[in-house]
C-alpha atoms as a PDB file:
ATOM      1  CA  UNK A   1     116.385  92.262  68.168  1.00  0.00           C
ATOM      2  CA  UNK A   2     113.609  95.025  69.000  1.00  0.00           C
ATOM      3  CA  UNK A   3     115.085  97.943  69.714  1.00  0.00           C
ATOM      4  CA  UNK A   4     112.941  99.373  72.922  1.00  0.00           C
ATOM      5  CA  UNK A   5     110.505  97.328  75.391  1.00  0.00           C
ATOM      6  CA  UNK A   6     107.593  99.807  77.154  1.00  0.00           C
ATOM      7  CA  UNK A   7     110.124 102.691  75.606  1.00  0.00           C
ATOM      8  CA  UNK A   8     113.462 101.272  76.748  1.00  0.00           C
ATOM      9  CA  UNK A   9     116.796  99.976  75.317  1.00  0.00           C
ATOM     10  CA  UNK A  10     116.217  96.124  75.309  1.00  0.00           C
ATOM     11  CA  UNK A  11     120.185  96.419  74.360  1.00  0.00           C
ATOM     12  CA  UNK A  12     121.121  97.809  77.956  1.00  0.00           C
ATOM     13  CA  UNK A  13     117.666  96.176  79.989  1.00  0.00           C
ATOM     14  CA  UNK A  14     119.695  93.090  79.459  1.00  0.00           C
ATOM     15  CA  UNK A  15     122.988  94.230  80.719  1.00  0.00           C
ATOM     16  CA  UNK A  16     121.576  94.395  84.008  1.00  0.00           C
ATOM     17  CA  UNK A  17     122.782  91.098  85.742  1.00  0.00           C
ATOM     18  CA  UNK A  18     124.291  90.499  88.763  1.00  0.00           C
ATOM     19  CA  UNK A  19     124.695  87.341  90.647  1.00  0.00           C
ATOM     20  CA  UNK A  20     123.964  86.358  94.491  1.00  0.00           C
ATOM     21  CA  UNK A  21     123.980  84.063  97.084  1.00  0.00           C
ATOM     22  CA  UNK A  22     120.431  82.561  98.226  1.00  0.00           C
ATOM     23  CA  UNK A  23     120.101  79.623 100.589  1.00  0.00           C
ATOM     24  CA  UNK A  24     124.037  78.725  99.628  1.00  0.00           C
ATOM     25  CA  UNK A  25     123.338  78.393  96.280  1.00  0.00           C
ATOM     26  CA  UNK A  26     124.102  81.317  93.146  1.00  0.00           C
ATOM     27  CA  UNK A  27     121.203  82.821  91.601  1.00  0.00           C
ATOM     28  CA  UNK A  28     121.523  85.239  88.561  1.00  0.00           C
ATOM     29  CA  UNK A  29     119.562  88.385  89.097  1.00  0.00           C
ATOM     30  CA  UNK A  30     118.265  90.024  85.422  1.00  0.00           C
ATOM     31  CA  UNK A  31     115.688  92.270  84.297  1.00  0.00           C
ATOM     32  CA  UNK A  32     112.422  91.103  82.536  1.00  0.00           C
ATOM     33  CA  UNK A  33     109.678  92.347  81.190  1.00  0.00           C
ATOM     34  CA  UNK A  34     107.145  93.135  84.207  1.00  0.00           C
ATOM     35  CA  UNK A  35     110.290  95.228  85.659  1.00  0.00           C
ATOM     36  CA  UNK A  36     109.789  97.368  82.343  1.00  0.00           C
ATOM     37  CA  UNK A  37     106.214  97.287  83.032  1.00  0.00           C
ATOM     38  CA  UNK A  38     106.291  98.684  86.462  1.00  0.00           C
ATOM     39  CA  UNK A  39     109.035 101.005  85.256  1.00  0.00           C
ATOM     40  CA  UNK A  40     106.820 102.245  82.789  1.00  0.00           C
ATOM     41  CA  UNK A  41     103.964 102.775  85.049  1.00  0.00           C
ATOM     42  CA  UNK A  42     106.201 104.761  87.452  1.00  0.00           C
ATOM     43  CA  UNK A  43     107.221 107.106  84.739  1.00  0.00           C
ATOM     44  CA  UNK A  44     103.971 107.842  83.427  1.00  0.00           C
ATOM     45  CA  UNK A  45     102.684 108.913  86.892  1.00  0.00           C
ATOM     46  CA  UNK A  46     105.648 110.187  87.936  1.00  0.00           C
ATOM     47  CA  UNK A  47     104.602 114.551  87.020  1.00  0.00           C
ATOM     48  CA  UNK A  48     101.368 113.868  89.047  1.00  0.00           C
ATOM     49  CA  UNK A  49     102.622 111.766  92.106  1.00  0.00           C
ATOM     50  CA  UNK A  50     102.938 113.655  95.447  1.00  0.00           C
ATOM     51  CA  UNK A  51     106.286 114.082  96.087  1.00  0.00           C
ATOM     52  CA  UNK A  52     109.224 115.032  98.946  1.00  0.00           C
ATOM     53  CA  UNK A  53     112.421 116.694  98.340  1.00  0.00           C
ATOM     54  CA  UNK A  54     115.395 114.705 100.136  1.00  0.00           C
ATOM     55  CA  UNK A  55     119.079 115.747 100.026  1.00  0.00           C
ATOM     56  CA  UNK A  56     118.620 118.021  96.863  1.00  0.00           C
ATOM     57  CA  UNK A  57     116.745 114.308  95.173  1.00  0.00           C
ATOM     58  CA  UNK A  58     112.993 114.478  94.149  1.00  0.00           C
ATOM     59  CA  UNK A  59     111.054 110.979  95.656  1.00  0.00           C
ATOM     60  CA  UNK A  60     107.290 110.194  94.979  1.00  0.00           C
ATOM     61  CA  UNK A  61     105.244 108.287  97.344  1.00  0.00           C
ATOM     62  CA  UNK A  62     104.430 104.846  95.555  1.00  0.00           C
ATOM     63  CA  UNK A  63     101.104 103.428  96.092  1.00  0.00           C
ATOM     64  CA  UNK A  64     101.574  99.924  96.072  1.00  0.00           C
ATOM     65  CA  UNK A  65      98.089  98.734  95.409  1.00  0.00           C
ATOM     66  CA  UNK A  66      97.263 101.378  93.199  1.00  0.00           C
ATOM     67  CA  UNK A  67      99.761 100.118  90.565  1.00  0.00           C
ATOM     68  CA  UNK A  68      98.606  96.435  91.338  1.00  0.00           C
ATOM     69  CA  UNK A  69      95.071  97.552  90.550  1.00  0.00           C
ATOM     70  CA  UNK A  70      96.091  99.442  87.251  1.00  0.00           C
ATOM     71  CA  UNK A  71      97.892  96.465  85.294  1.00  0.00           C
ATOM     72  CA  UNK A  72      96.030  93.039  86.633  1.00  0.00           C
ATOM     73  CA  UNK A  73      97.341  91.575  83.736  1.00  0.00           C
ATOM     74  CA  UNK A  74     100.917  91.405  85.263  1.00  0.00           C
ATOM     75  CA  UNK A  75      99.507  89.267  88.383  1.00  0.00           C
ATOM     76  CA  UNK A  76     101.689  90.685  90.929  1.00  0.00           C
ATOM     77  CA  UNK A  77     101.350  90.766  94.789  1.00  0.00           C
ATOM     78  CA  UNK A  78     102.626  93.404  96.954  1.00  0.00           C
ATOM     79  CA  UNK A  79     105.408  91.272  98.381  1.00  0.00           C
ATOM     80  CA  UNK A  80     106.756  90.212  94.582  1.00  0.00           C
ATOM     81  CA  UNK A  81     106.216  93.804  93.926  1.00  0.00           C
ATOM     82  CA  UNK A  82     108.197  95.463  96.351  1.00  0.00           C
ATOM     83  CA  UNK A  83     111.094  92.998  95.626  1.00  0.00           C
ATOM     84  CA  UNK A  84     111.086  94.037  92.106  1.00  0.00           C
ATOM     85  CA  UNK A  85     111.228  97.320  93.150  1.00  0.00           C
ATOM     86  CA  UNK A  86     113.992  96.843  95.724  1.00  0.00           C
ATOM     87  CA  UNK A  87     115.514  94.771  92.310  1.00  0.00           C
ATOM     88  CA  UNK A  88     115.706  97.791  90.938  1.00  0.00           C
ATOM     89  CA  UNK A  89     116.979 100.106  93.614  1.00  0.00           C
ATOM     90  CA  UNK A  90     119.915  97.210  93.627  1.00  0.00           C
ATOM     91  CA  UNK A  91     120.715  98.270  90.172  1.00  0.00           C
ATOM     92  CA  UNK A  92     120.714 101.679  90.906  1.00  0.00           C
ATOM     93  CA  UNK A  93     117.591 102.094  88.243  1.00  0.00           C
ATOM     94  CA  UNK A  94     115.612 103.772  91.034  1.00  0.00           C
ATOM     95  CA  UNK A  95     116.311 105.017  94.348  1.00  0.00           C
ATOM     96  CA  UNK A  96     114.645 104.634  97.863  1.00  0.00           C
ATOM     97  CA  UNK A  97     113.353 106.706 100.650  1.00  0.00           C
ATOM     98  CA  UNK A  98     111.979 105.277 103.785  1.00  0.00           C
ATOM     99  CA  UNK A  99     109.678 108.850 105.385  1.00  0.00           C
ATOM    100  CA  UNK A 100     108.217 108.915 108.622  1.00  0.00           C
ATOM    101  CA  UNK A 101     105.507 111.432 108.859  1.00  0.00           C
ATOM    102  CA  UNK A 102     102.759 109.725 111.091  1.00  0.00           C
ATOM    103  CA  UNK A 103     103.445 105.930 109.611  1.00  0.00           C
ATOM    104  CA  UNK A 104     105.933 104.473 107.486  1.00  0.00           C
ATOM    105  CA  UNK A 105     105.784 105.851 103.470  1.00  0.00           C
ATOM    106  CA  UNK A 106     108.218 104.265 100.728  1.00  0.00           C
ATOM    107  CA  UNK A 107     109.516 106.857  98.672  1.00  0.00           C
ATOM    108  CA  UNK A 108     110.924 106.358  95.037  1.00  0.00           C
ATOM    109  CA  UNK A 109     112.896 108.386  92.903  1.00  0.00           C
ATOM    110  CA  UNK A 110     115.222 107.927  89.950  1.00  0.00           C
ATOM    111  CA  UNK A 111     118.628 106.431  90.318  1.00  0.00           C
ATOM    112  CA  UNK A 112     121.865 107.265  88.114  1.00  0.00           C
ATOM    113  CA  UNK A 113     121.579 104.071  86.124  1.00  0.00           C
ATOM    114  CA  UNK A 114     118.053 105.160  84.755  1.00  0.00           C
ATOM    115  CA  UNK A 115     119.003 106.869  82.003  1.00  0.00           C
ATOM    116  CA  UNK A 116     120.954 103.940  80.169  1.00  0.00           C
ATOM    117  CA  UNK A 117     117.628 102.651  79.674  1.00  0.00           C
ATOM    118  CA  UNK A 118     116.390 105.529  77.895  1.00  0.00           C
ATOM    119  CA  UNK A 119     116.817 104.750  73.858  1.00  0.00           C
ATOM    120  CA  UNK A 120     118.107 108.049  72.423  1.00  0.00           C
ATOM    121  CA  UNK A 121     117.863 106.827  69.009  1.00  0.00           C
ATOM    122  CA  UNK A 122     114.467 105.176  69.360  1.00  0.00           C
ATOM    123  CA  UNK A 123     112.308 106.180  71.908  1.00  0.00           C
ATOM    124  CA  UNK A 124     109.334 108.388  71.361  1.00  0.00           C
ATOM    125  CA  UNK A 125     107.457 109.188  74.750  1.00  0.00           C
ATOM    126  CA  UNK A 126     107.839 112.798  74.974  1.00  0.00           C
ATOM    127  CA  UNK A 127     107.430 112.441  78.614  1.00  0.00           C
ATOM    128  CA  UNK A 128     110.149 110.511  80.047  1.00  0.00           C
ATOM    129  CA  UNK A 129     111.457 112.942  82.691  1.00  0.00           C
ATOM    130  CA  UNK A 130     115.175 111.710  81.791  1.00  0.00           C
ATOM    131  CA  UNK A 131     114.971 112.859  78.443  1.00  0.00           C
ATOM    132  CA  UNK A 132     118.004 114.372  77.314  1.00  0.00           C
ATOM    133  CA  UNK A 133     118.098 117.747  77.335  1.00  0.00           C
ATOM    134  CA  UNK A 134     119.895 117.977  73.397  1.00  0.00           C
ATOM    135  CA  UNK A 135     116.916 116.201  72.055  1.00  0.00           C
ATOM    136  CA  UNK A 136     115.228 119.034  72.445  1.00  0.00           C
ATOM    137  CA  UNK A 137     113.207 118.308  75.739  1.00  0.00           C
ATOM    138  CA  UNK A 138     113.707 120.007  79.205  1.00  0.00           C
ATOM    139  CA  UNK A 139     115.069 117.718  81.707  1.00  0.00           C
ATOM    140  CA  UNK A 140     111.908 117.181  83.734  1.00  0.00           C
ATOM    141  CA  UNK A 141     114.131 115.653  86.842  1.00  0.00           C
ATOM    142  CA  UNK A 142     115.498 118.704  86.958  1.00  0.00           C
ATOM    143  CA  UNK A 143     112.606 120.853  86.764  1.00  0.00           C
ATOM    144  CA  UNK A 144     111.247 122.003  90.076  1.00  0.00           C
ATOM    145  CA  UNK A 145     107.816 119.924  90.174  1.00  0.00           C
ATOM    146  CA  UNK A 146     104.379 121.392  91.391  1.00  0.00           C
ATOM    147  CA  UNK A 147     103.571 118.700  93.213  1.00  0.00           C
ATOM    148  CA  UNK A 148     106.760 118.898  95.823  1.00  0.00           C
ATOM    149  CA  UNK A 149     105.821 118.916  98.999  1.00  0.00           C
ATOM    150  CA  UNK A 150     108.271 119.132 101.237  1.00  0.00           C
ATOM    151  CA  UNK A 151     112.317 119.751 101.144  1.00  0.00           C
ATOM    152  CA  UNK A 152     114.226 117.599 103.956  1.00  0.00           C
ATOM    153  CA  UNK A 153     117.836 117.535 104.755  1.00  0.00           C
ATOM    154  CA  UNK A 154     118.775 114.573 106.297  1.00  0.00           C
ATOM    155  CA  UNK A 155     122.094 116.623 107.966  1.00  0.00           C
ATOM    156  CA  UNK A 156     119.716 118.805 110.275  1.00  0.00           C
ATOM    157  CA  UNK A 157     117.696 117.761 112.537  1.00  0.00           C
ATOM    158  CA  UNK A 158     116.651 121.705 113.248  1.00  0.00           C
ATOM    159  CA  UNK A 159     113.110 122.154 111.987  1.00  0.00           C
ATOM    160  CA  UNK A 160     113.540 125.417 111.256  1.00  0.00           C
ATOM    161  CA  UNK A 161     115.389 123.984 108.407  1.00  0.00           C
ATOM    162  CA  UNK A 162     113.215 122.508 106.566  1.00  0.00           C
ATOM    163  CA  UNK A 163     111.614 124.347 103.423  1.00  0.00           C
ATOM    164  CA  UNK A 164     108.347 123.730 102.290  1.00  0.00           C
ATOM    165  CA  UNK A 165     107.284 124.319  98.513  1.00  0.00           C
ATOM    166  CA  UNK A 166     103.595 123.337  98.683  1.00  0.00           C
ATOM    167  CA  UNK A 167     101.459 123.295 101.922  1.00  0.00           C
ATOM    168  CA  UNK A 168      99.513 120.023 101.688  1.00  0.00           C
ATOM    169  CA  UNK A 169     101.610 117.333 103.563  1.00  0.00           C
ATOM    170  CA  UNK A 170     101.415 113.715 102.953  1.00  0.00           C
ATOM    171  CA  UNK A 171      98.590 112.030 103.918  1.00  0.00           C
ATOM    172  CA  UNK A 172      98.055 110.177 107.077  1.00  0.00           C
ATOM    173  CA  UNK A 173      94.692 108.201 107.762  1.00  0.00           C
ATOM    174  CA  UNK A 174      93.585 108.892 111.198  1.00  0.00           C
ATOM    175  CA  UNK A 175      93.090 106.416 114.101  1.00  0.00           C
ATOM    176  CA  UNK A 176      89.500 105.152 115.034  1.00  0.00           C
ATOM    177  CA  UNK A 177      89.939 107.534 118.283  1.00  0.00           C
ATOM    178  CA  UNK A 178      90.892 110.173 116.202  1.00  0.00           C
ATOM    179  CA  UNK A 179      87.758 109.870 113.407  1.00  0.00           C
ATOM    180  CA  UNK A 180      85.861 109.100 116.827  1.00  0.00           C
ATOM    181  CA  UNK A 181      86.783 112.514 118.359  1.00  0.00           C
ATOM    182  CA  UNK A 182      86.194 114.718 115.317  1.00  0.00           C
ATOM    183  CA  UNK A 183      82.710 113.546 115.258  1.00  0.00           C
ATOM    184  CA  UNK A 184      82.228 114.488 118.819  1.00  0.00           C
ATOM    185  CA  UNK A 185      83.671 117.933 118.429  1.00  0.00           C
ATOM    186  CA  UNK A 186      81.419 118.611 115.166  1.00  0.00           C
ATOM    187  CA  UNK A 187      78.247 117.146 116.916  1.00  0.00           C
ATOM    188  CA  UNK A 188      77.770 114.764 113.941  1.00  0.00           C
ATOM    189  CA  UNK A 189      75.780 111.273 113.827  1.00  0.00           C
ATOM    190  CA  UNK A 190      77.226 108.960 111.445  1.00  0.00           C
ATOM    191  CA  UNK A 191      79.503 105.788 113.454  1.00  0.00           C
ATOM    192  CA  UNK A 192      83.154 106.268 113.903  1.00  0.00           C
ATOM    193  CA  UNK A 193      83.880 102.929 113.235  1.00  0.00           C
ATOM    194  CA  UNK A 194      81.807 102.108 109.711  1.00  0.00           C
ATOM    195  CA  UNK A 195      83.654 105.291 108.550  1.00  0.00           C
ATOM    196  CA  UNK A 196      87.026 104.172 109.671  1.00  0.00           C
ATOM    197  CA  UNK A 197      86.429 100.731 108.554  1.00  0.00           C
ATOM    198  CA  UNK A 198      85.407 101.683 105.007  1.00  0.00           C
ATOM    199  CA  UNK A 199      88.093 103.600 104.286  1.00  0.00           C
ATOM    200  CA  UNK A 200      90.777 101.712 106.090  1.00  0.00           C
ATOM    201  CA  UNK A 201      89.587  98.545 103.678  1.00  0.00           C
ATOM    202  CA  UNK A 202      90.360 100.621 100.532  1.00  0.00           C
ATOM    203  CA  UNK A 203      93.383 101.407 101.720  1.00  0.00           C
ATOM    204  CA  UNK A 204      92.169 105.397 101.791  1.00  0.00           C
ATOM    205  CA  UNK A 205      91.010 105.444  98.441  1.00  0.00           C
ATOM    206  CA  UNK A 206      87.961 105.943  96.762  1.00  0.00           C
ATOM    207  CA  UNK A 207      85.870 103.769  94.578  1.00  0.00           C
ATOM    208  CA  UNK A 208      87.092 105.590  91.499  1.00  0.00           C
ATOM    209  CA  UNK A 209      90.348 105.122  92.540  1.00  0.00           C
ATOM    210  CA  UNK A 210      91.543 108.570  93.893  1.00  0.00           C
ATOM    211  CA  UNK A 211      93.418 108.442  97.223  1.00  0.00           C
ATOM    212  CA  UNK A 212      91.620 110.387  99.855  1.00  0.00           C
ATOM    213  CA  UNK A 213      93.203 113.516 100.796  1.00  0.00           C
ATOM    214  CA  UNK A 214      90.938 114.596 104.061  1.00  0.00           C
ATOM    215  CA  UNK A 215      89.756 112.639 105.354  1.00  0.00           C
ATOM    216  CA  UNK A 216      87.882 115.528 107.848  1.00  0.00           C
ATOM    217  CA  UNK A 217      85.963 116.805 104.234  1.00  0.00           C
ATOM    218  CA  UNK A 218      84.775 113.096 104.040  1.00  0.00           C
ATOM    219  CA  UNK A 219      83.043 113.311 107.374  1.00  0.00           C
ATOM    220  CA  UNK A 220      81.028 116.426 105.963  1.00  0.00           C
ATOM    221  CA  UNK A 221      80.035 114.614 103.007  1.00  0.00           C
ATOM    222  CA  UNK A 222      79.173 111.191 105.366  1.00  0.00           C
ATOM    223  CA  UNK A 223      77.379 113.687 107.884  1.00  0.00           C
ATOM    224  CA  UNK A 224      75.604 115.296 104.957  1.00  0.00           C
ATOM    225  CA  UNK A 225      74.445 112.037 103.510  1.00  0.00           C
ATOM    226  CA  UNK A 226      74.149 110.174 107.107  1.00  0.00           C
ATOM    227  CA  UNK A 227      74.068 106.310 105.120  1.00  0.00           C
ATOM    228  CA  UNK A 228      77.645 106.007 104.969  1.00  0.00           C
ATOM    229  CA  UNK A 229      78.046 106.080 101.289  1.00  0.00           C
ATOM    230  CA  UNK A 230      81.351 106.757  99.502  1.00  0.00           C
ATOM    231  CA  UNK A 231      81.369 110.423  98.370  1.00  0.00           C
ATOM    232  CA  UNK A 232      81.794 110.957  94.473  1.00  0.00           C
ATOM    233  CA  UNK A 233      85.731 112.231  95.054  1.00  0.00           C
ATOM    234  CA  UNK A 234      83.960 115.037  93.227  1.00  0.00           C
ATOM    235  CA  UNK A 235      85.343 118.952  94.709  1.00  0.00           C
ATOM    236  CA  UNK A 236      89.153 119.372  95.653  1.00  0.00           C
ATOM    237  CA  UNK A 237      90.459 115.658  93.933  1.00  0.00           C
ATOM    238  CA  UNK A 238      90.914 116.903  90.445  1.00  0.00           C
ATOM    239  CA  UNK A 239      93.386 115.233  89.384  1.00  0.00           C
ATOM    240  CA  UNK A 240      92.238 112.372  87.036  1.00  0.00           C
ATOM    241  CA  UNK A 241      93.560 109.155  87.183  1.00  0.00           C
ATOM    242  CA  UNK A 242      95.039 107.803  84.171  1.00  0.00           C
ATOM    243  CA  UNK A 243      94.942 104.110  82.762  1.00  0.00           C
ATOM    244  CA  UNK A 244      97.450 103.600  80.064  1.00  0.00           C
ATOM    245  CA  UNK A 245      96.633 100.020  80.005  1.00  0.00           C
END
């Protein structure tokens, strides 16, 4: 049998198996492939997602149709997709955060099972933040992260509280009457609702794929260009967006 699949233990991937009750009837729940796959994909992005700190537990913000749009080949929908992720919360491979910042944000983060799936005597990505630390790599989970945005404990309600590591916040598109109301204030030309629209189709992200960040900087590029083009994500997005696929 092959010893690793996408960089983990094929021996334990298959222990995973629990069995439930849907419509009356049992139903075996295992992992496959395509949960590797995703896994995988989570991993690699995981140093360079944005991230929240929750009960002393690091969480990234999961972009659902980003990772649909990096690995076609899979075929997955966002329903399928969040049910294999939910799969996987089940089996304690990840974890789950549900934020509320100005919407409704799904948080991942690894879960105590994770690191059975991490081949000790075979794998060789370097990067796999649950490396163990005696083979020679720091324990990237445990590293304080750059991109950590906020700290929250869920005990206190008090504000005052909370401790933020990084000042850029989530991001949260803005209403029509919000885009709408900026462009009065700055006295600009360009239509409220073709600038709302296009973004809101993308789901806030640019052509090349970057999310959008601010969405107020677009407006100066839209204002500066006055067709309603996309801008170039050129300027304060530099982080690149890889494609291991």
């Amino acid at each position: 049998m092959r010893y690793t699949i996408e960089g983990f233990s094929q021996t334990e991937a298959i222990k995973f198996r629990h069995t439930e009750i849907v419509n009356g009837k049992e139903k075996v729940v295992t992992l496959d492939c395509t949960d590797l796959v995703i896994l995988r994909w989570f991993v690699d992005f995981w140093p360079n997602m944005m991230k929240v700190e929750i009960g002393g537990r690091q969480y990234a913000w999961l972009s659902y149709k980003a990772l649909i749009e990096d690995m076609p080949l899979i075929g997955i929908k966002k329903g399928m997709l969040a049910l294999r992720l939910k799969k996987m919360v089940g089996f304690g491979i990840l974890s789950h955060q549900t934020v509320k910042s100005g919407g409704t944000f799904s948080y991942y983060g690894f879960g105590p099972e994770y690191a059975r799936l991490i081949d000790t005597n075979h794998a060789k990505d370097i990067n796999d933040p649950a490396q163990p630390v005696n083979e020679g790599m720091t324990n990237k989970l445990d590293t304080p992260q750059q991109n950590v945005v906020d700290q929250i404990d869920p005990s206190t309600k008090d504000s005052s509280t909370r401790k933020t590591n990084n000042s850029r916040k989530p991001f949260v598109p803005p209403t029509i009457e919000e885009v709408q109301a900026h462009i009065e204030a700055k006295g600009y030309h360009f239509d409220a609702r073709q600038f709302f629209d296009y973004y809101e189709a993308s789901d806030w992200h640019f052509k090349n794929g970057k999310p959008v960040k601010n969405w107020k900087q677009c407006c100066v590029t839209w204002e500066r260009n006055h067709k309603g083009d996309e801008p170039s994500g050129q300027g304060e997005f530099d982080v690149e967006r890889y494609n291991y696929f």
